[in-house]
N, C-alpha and C. Protein backbone atom coordinates (compact mmCIF):
# COMPACT_ATOMS: atom_id res chain seq x y z
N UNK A 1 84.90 74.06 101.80
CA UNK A 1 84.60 73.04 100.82
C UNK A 1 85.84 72.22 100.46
N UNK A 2 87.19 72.92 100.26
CA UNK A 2 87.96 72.13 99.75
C UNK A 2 88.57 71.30 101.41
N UNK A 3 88.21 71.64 102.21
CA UNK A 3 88.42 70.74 103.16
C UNK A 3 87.56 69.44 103.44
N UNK A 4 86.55 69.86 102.96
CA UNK A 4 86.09 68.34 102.98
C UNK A 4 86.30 67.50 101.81
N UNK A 5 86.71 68.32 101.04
CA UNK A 5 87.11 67.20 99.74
C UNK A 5 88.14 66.37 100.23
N UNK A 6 88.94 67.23 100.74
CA UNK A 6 90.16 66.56 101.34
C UNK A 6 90.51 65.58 102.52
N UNK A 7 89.02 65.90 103.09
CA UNK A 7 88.38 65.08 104.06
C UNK A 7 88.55 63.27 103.51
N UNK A 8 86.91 63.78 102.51
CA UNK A 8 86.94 62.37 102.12
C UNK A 8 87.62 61.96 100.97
N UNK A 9 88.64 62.67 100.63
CA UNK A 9 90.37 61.70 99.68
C UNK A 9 90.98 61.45 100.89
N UNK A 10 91.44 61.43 101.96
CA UNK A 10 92.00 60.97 102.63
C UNK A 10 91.17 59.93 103.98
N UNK A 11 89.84 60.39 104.04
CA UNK A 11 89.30 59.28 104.52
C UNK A 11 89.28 57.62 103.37
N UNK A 12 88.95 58.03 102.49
CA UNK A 12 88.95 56.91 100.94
C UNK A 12 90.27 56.14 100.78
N UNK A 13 91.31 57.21 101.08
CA UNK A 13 92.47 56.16 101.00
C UNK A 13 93.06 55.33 102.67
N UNK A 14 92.67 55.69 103.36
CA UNK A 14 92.66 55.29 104.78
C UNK A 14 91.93 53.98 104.23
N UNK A 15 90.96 53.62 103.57
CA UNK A 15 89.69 52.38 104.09
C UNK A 15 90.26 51.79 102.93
N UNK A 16 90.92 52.49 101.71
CA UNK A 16 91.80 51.47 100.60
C UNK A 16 93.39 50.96 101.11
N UNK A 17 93.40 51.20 101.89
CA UNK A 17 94.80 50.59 102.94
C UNK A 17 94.35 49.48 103.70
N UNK A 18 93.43 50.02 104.40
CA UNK A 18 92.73 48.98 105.25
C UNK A 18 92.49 47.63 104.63
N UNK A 19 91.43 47.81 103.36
CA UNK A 19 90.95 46.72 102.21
C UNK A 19 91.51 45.65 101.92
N UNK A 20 92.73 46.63 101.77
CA UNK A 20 94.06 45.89 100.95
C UNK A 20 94.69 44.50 101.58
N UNK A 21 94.67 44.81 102.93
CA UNK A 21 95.42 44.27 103.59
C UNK A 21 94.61 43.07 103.81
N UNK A 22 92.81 43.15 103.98
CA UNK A 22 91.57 42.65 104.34
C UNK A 22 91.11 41.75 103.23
N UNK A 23 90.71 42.60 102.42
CA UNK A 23 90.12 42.31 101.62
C UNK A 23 90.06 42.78 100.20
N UNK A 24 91.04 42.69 99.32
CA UNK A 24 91.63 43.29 98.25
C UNK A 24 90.95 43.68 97.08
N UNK A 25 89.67 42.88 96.96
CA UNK A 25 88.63 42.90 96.15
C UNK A 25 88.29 43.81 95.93
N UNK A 26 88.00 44.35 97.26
CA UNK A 26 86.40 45.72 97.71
C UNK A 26 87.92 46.93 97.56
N UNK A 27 88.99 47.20 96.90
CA UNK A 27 89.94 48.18 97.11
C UNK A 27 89.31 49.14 95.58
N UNK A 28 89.30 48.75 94.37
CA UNK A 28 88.37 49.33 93.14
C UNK A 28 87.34 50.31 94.26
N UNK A 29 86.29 49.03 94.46
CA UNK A 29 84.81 49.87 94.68
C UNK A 29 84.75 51.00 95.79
N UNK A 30 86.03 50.48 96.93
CA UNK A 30 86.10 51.46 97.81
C UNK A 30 86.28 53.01 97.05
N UNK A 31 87.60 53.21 96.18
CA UNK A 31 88.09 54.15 95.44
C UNK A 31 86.62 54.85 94.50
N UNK A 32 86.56 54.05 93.76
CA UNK A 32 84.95 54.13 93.16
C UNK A 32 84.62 55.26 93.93
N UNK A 33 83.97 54.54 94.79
CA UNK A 33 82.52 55.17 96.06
C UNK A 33 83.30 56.69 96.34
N UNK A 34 84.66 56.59 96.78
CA UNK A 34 85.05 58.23 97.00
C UNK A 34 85.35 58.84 95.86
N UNK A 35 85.60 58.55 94.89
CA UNK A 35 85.34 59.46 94.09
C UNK A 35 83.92 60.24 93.71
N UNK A 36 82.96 59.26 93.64
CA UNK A 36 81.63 59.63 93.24
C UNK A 36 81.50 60.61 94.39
N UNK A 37 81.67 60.32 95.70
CA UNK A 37 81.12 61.47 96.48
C UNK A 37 82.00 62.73 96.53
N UNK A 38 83.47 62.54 96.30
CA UNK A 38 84.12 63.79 95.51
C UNK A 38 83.39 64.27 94.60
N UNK A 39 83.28 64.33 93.44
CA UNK A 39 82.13 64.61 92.31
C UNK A 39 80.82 65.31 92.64
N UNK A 40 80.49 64.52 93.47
CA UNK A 40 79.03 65.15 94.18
C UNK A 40 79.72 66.72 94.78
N UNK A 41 80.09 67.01 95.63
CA UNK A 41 80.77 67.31 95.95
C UNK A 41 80.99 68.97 95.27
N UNK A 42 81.53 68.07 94.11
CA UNK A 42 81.84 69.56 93.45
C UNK A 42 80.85 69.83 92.57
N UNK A 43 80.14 68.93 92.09
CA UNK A 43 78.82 69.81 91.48
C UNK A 43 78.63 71.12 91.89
N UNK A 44 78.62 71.43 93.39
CA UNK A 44 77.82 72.77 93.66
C UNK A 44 78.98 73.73 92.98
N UNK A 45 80.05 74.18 93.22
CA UNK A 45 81.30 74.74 91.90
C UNK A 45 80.63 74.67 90.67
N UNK A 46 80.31 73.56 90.17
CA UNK A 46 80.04 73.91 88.43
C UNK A 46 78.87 74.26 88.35
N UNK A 47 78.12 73.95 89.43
CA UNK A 47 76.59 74.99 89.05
C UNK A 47 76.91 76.61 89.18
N UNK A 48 78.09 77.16 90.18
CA UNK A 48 77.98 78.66 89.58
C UNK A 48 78.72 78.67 88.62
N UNK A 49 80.16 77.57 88.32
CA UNK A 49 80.11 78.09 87.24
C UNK A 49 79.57 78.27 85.93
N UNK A 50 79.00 77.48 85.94
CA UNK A 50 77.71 77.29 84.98
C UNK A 50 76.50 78.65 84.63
N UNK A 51 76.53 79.12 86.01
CA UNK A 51 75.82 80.43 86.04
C UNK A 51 76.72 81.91 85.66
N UNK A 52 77.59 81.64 86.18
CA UNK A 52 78.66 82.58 86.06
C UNK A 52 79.01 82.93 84.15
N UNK A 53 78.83 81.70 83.34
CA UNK A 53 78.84 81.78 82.07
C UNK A 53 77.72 82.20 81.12
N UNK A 54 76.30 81.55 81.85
CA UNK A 54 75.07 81.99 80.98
C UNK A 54 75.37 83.44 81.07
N UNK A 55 75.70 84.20 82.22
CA UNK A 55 75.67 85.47 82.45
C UNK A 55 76.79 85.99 81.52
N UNK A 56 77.79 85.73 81.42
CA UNK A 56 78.92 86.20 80.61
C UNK A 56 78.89 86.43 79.15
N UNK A 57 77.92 85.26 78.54
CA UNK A 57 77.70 84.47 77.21
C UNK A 57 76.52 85.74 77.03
N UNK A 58 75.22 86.02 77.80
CA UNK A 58 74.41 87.27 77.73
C UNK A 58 74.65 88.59 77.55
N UNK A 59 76.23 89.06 78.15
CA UNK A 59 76.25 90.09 78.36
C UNK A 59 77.50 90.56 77.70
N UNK A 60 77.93 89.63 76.89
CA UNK A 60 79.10 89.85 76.18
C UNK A 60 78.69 89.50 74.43
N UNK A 61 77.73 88.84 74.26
CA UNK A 61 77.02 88.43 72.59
C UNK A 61 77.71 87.45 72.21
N UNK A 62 78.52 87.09 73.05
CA UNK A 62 79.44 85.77 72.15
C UNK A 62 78.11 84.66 71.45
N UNK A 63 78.69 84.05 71.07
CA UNK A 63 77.30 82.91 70.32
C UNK A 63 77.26 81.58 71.79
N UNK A 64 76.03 81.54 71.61
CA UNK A 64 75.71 80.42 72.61
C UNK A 64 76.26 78.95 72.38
N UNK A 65 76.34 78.65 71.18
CA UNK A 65 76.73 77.68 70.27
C UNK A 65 78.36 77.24 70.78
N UNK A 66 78.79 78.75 70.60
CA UNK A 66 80.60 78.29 70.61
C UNK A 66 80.72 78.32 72.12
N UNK A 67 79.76 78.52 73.36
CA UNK A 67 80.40 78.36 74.30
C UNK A 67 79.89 77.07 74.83
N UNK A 68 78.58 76.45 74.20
CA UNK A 68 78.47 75.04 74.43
C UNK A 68 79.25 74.58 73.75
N UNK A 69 80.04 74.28 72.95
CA UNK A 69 81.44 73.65 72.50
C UNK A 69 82.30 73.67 73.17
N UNK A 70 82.95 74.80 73.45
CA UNK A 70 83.80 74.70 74.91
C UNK A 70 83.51 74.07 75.77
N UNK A 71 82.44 74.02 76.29
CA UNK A 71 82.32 73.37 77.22
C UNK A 71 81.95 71.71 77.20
N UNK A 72 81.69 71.33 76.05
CA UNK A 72 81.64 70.27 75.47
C UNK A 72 83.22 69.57 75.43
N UNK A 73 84.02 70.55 74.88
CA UNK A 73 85.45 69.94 74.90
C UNK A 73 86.28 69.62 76.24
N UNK A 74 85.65 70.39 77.23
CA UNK A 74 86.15 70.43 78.35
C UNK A 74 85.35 69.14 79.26
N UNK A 75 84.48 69.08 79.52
CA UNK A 75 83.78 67.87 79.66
C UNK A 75 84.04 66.61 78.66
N UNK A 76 84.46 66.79 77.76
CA UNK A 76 84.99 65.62 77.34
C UNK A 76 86.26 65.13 78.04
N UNK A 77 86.96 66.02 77.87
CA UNK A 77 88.88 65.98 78.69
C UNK A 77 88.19 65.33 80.19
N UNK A 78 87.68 66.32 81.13
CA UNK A 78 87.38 65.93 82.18
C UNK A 78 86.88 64.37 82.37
N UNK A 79 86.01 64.27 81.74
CA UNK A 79 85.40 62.82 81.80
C UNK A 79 86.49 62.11 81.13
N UNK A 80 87.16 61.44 80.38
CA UNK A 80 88.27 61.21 79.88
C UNK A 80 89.61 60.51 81.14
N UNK A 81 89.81 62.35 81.41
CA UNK A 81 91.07 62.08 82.53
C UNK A 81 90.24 61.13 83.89
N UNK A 82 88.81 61.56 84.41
CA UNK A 82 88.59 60.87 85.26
C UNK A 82 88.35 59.17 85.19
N UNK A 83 88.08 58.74 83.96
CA UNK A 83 88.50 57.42 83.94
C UNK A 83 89.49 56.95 83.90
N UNK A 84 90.16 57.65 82.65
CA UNK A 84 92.07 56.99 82.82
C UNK A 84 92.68 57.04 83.94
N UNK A 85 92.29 57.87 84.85
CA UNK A 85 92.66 57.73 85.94
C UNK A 85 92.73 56.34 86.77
N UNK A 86 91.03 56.37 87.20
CA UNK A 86 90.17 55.04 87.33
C UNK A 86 90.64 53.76 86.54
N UNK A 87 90.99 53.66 85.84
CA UNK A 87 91.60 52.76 84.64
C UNK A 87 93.22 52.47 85.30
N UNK A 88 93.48 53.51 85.79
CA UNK A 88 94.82 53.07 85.51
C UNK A 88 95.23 52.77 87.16
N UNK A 89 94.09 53.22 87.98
CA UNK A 89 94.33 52.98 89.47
C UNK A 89 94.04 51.50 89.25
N UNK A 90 93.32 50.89 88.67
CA UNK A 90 93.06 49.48 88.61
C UNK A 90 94.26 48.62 88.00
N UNK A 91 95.20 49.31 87.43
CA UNK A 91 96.44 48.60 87.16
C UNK A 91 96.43 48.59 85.97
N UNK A 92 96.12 49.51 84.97
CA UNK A 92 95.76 49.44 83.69
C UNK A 92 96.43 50.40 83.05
N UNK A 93 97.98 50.82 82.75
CA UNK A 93 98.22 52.16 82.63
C UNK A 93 98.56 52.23 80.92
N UNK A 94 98.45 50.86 80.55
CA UNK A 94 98.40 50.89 78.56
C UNK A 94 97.24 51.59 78.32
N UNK A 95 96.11 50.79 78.87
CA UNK A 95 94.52 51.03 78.51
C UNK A 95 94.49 52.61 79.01
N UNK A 96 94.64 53.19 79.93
CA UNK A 96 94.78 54.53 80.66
C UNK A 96 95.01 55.19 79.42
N UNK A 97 96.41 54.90 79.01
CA UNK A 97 97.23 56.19 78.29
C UNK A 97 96.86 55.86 76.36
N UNK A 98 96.48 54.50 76.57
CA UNK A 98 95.20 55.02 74.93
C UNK A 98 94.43 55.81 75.24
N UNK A 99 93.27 55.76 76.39
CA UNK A 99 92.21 55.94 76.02
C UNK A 99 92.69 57.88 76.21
N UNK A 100 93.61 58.27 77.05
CA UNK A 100 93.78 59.28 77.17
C UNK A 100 94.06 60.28 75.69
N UNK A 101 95.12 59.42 74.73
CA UNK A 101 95.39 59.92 73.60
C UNK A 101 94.31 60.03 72.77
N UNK A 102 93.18 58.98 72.74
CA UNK A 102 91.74 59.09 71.94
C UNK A 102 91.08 59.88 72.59
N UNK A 103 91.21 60.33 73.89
CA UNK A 103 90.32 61.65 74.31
C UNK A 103 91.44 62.88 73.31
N UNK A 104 92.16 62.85 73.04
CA UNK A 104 92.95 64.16 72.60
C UNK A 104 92.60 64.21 71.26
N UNK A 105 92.43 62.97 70.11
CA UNK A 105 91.77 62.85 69.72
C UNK A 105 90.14 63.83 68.98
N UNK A 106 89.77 62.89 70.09
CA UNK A 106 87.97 63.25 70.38
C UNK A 106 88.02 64.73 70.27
N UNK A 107 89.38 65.68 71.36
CA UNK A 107 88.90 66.76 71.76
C UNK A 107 89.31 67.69 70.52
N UNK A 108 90.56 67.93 69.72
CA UNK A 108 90.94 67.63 68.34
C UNK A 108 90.12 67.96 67.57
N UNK A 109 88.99 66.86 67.26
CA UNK A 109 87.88 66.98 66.40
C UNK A 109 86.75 67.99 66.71
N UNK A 110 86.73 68.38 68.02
CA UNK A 110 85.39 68.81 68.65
C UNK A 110 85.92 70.06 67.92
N UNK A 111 87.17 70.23 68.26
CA UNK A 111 87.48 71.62 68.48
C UNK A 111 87.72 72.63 66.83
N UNK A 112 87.46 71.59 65.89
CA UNK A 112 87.72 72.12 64.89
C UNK A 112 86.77 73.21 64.32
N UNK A 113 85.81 73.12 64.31
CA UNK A 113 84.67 74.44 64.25
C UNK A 113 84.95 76.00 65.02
N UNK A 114 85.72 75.31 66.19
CA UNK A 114 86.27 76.88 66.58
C UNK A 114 87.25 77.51 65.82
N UNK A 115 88.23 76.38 65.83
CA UNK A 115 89.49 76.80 64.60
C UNK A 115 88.68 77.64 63.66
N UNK A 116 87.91 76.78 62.96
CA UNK A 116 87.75 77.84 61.52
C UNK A 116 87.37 79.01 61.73
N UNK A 117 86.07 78.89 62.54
CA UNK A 117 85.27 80.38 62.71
C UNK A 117 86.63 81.35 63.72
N UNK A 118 87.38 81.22 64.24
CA UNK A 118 88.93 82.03 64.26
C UNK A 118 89.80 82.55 63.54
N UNK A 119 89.97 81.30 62.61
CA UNK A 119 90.41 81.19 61.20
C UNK A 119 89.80 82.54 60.28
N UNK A 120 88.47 82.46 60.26
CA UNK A 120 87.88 83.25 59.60
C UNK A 120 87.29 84.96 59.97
N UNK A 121 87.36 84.89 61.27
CA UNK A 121 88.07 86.29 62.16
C UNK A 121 88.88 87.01 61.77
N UNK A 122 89.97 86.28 62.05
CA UNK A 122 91.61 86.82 61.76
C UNK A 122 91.73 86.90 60.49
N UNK A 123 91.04 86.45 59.33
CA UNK A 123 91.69 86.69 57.86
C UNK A 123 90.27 87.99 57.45
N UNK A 124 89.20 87.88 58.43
CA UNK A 124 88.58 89.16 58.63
C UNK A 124 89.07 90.19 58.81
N UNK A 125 89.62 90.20 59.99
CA UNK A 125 90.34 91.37 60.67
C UNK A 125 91.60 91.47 59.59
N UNK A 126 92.11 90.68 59.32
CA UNK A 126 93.38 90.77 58.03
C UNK A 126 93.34 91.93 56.76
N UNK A 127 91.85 91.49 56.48
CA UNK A 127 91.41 92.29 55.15
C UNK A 127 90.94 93.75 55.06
N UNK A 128 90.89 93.92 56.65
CA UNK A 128 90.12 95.06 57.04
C UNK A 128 91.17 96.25 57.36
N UNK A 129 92.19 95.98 57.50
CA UNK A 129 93.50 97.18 57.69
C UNK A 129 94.19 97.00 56.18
């Protein structure tokens, strides 16, 4: 698998060389197009891991709640970095590195509900010795 990822990142940048030289326009959408099929790509990865967690989240009692948050925060970052990226391959590296700091932000806020209920663990466990 990771060979064909590597396949088509280096087929993608082969045809954004080419573009460039051709036709400078189509160099974005080329990049675009391989990424999306990178992505595709790795879907099949996050479907076990995806499975790999319902199972973990079942068999361990954690709350279902706090591990859709996690994973909420993490999919935020992810989606985030994969545009600033995108953003900044287009020549955009101000717009990139805001939008990156407002994902830190975003993730910041998400994450504050875990804080407390941690928060409130540890001054659990505090009171209890």
């Amino acid at each position: 698998m990771v060979i064909k990822l590597c396949c088509v990142a280096a087929v993608t940048a082969v045809c954004a060389l080419i573009l460039k030289s051709q036709k400078p326009d189509f160099v974005p959408l080329c990049i675009t197009a391989g990424g999306i099929i990178l992505l595709i790509f790795a879907f099949d990865y996050f479907a076990d891991g995806m499975e790999f967690l319902k199972t973990l989240t079942q068999t361990t009692g954690v709350e279902p709640s706090a591990v859709r948050l996690v994973l909420k925060v993490i999919g935020v970052g992810y989606i985030i970095e994969l545009t600033a990226g995108s953003v900044k391959d287009m020549g955009f590296e101000g717009l990139a590195d805001k939008l990156v700091l407002c994902g830190k932000f975003i993730i910041f806020a998400m994450a504050l509900p875990l804080l407390r209920a941690m928060f409130e663990v540890i001054v659990a466990l505090a009171g209890a010795v």
